[in-house]
C-alpha atoms as a PDB file:
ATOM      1  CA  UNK A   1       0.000   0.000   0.000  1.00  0.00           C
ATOM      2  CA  UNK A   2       3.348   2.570  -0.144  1.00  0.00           C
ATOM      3  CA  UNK A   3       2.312   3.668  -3.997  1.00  0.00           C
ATOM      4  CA  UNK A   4      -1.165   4.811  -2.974  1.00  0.00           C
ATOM      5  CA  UNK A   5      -0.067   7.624  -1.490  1.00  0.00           C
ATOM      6  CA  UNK A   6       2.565   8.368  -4.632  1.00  0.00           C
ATOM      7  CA  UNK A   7      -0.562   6.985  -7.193  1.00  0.00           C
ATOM      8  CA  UNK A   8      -3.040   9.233  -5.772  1.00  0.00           C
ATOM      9  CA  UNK A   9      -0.625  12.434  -5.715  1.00  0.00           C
ATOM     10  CA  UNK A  10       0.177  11.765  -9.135  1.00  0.00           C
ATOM     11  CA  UNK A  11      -2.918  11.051 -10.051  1.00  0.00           C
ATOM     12  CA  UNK A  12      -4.109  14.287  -8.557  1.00  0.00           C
ATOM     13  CA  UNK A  13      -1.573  16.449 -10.321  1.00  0.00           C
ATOM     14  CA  UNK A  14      -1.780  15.181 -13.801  1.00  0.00           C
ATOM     15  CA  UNK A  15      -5.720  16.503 -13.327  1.00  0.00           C
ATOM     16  CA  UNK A  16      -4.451  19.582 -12.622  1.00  0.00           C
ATOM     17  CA  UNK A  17      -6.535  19.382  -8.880  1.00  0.00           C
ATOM     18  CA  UNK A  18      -5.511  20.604  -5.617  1.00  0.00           C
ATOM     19  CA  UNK A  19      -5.876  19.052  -2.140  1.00  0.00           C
ATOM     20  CA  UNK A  20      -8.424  21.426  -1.720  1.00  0.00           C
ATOM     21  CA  UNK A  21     -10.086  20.448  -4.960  1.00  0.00           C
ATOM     22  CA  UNK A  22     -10.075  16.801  -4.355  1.00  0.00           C
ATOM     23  CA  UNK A  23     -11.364  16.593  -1.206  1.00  0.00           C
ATOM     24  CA  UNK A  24     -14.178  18.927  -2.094  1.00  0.00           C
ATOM     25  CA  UNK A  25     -15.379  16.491  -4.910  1.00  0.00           C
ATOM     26  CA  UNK A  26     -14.995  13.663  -2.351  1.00  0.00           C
ATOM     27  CA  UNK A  27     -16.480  15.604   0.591  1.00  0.00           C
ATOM     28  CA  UNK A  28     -13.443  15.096   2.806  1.00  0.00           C
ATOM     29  CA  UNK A  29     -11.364  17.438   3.863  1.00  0.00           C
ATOM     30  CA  UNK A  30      -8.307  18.756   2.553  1.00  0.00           C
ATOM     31  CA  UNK A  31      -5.812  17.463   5.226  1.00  0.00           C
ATOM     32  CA  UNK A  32      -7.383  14.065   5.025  1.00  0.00           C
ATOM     33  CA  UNK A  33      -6.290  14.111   1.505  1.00  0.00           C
ATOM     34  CA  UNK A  34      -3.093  14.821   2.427  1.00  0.00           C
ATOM     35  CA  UNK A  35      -3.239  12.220   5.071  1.00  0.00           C
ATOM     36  CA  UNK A  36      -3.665   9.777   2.036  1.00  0.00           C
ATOM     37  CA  UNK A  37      -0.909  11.203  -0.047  1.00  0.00           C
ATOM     38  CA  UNK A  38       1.879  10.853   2.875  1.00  0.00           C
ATOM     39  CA  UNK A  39       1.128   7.546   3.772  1.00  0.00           C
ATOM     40  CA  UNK A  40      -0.086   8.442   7.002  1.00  0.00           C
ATOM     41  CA  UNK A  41      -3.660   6.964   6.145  1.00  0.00           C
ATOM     42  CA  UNK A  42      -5.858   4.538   3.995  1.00  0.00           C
ATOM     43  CA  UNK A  43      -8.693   5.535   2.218  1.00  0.00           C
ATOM     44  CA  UNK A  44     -12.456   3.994   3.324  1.00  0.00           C
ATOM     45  CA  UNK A  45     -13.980   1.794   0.805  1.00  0.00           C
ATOM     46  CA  UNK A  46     -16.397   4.776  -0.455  1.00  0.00           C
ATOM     47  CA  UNK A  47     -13.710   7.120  -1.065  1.00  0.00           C
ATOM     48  CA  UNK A  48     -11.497   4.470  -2.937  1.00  0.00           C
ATOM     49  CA  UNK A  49     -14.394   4.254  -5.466  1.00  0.00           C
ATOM     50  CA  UNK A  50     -14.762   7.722  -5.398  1.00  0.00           C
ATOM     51  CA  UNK A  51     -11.307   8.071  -6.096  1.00  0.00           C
ATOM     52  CA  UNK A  52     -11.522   5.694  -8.931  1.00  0.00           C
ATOM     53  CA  UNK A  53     -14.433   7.323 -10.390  1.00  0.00           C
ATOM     54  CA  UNK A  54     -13.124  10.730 -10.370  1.00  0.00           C
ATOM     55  CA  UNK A  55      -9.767   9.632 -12.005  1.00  0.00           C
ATOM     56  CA  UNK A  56     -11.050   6.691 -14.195  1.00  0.00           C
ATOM     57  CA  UNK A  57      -8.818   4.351 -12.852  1.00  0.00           C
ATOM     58  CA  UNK A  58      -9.850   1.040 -11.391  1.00  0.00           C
ATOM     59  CA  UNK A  59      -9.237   0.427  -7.358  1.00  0.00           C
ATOM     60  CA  UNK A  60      -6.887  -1.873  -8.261  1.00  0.00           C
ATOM     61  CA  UNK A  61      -5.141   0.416  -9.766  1.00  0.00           C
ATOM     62  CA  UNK A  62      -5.398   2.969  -6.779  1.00  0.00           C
ATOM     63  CA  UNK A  63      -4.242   0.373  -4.450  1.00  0.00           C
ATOM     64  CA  UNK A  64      -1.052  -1.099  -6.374  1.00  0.00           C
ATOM     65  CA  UNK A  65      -2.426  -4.498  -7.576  1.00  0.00           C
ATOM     66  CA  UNK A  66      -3.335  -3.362 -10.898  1.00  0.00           C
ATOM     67  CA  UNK A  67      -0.009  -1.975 -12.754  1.00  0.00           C
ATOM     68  CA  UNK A  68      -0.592  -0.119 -15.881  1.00  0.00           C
ATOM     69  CA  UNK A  69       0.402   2.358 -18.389  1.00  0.00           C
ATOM     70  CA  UNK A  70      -0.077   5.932 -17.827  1.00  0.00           C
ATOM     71  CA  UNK A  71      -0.285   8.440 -20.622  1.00  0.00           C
ATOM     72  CA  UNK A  72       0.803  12.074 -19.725  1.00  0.00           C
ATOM     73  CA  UNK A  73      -2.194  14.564 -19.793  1.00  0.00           C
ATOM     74  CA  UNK A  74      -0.075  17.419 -18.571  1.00  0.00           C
ATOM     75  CA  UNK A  75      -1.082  20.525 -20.077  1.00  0.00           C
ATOM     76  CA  UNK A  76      -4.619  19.613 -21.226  1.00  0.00           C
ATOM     77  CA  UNK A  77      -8.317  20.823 -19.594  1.00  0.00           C
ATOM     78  CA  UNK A  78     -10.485  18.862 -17.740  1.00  0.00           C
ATOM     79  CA  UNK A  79     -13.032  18.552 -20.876  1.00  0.00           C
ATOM     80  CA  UNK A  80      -9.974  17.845 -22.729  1.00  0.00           C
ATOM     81  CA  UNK A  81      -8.820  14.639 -20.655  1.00  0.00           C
ATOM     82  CA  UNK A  82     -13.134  13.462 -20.816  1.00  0.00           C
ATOM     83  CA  UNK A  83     -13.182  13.640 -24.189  1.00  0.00           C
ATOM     84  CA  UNK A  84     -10.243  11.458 -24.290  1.00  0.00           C
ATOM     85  CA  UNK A  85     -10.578   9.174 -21.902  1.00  0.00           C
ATOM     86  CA  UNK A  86     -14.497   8.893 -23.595  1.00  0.00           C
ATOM     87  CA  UNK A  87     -12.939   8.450 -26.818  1.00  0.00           C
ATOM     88  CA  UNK A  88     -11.265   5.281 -25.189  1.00  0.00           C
ATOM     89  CA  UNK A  89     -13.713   3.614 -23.408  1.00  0.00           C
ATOM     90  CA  UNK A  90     -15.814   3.930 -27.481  1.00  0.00           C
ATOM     91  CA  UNK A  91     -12.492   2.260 -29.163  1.00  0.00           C
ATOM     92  CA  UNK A  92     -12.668  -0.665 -26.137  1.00  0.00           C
ATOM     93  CA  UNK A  93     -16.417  -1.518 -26.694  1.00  0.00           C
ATOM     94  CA  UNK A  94     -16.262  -1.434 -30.291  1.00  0.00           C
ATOM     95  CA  UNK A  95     -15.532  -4.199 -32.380  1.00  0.00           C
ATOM     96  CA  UNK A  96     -12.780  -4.188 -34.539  1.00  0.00           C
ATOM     97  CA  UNK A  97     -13.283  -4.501 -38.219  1.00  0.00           C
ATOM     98  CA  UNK A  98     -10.594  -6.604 -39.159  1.00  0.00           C
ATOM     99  CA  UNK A  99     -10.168  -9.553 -36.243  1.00  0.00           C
ATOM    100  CA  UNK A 100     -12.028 -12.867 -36.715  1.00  0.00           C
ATOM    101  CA  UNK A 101     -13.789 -14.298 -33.824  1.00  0.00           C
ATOM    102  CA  UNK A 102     -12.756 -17.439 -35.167  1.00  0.00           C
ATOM    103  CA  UNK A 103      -8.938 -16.459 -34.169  1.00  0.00           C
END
């Protein structure tokens, strides 16, 4: 559980959100977050989903079991990073025109 603290920071700062800003959206407050991000405390099970929801990561993720890729949103909006991550979750649910469920 060390990265959760490091994921959620990160996570935090790529979406260009404060401590403030976070724990507004998760109706926490601010120093809790920073509890989080300095290891000093866990998240409850609500606010992990919360978490995942707001940053469209899975609670695996959050909590180190998942590993995956990150792509570096620096620099772009909020509306920006939806309409990515929207355009994603389209390109996962739609099938591709050239495989063969037959392998």
């Amino acid at each position: 559980m060390v990265d959760f603290g490091n994921r959620l920071k990160t996570l935090r700062i790529s979406n260009s959100l404060t401590q403030k800003d976070l724990a507004s959206r998760l109706n926490i407050t601010k120093s809790v977050i920073s509890a989080y991000e300095t290891g000093a405390r866990l998240p409850s099970y609500d606010v992990l989903i919360g978490l995942s929801n707001i940053f469209h990561v899975t609670t695996d993720y959050l909590l180190g079991v998942e590993k995956k890729t990150e792509l570096d949103l620096s620099g772009l909006s909020f509306e920006e990073k939806e309409a990515l991550y929207q355009l994603v979750q389209a390109m996962k649910h739609r099938s591709h025109p050239f495989t063969n469920d037959n392998g």
